[in-house]
Protein backbone atom coordinates (compact mmCIF):
# COMPACT_ATOMS: atom_id res chain seq x y z
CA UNK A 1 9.24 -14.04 4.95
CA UNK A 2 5.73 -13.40 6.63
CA UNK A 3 4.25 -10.72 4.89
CA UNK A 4 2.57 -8.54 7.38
CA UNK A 5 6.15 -7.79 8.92
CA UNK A 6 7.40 -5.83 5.86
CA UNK A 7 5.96 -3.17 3.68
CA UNK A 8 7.59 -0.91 1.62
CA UNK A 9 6.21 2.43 -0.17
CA UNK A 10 8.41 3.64 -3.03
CA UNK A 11 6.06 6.10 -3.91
CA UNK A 12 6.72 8.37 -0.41
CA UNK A 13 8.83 11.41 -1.69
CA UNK A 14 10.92 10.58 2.09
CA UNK A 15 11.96 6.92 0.79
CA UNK A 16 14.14 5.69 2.19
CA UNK A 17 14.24 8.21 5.19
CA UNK A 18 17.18 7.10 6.56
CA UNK A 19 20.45 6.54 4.49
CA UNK A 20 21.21 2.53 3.64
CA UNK A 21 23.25 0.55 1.76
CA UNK A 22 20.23 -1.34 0.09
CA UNK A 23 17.20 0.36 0.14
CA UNK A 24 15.27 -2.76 -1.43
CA UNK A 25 15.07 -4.27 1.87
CA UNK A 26 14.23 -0.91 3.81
CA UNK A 27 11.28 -1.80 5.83
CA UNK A 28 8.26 1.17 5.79
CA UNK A 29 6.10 -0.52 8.24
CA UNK A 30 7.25 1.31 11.65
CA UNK A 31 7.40 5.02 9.47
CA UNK A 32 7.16 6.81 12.58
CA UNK A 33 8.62 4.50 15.16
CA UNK A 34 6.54 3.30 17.79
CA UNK A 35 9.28 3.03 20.33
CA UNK A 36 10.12 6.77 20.59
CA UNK A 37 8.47 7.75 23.64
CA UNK A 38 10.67 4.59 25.66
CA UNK A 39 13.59 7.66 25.15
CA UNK A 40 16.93 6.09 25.80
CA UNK A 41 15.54 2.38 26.45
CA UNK A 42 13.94 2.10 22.97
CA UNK A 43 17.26 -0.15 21.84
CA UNK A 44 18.04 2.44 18.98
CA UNK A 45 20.87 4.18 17.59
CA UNK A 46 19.92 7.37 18.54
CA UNK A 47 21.29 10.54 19.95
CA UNK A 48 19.89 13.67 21.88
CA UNK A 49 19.95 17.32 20.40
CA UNK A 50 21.63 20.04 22.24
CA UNK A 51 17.79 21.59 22.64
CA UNK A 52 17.41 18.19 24.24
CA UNK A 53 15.20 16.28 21.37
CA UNK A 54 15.63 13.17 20.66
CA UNK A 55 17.38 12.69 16.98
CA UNK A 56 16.62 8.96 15.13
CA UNK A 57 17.96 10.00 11.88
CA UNK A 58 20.93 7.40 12.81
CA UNK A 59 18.95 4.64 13.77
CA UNK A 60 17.35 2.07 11.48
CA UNK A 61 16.45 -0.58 13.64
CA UNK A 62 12.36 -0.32 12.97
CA UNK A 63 13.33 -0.22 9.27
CA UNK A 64 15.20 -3.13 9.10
CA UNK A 65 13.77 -7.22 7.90
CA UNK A 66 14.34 -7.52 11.87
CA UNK A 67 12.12 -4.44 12.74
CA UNK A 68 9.41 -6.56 13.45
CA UNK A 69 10.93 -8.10 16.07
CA UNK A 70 12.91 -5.02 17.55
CA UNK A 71 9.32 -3.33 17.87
CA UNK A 72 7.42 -6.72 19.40
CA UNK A 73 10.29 -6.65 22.04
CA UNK A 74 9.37 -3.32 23.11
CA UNK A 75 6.42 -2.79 22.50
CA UNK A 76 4.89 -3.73 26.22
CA UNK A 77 7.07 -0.72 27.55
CA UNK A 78 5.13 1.75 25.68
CA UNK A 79 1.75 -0.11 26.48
CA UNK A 80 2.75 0.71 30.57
CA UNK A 81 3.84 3.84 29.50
CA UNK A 82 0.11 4.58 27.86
CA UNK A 83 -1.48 3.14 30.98
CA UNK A 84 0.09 5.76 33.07
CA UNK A 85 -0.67 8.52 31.22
């Protein structure tokens, strides 16, 4: 495994933040997800709140060994995103 694509902090009083079946592999490094503001082309299991906010509490894709990845995949989208604004 290269080691700059997976940290892990036990010591957070949210870990792990999302419910997982093995929570030694839960991935720390994307804590607050970089691909939130792509909405509903971020490639997440997410769903919308009936106040219209978007709820990742299902989703574990950035917190995953593959999160790396998911995020690199992405992450040009929100780059154009921060050019526009």
């Amino acid at each position: 495994m290269e080691h700059y694509k997976f940290f892990q902090n036990r010591a957070c009083e949210y870990f792990p933040c999302h419910k997982v079946e093995d929570d030694k592999v839960f991935n720390c490094l994307f804590c607050y997800c970089p691909l939130y503001a792509l909405k509903d082309k971020c490639g997440g299991d997410f769903s919308y709140t009936k106040k219209g906010i978007k709820n990742c509490m299902a989703c574990i894709k950035p917190h995953t060994l593959q999160g790396y990845e998911h995020v690199q995949a992405h992450i040009q989208k929100v780059i154009e995103i921060g050019k526009k604004g």
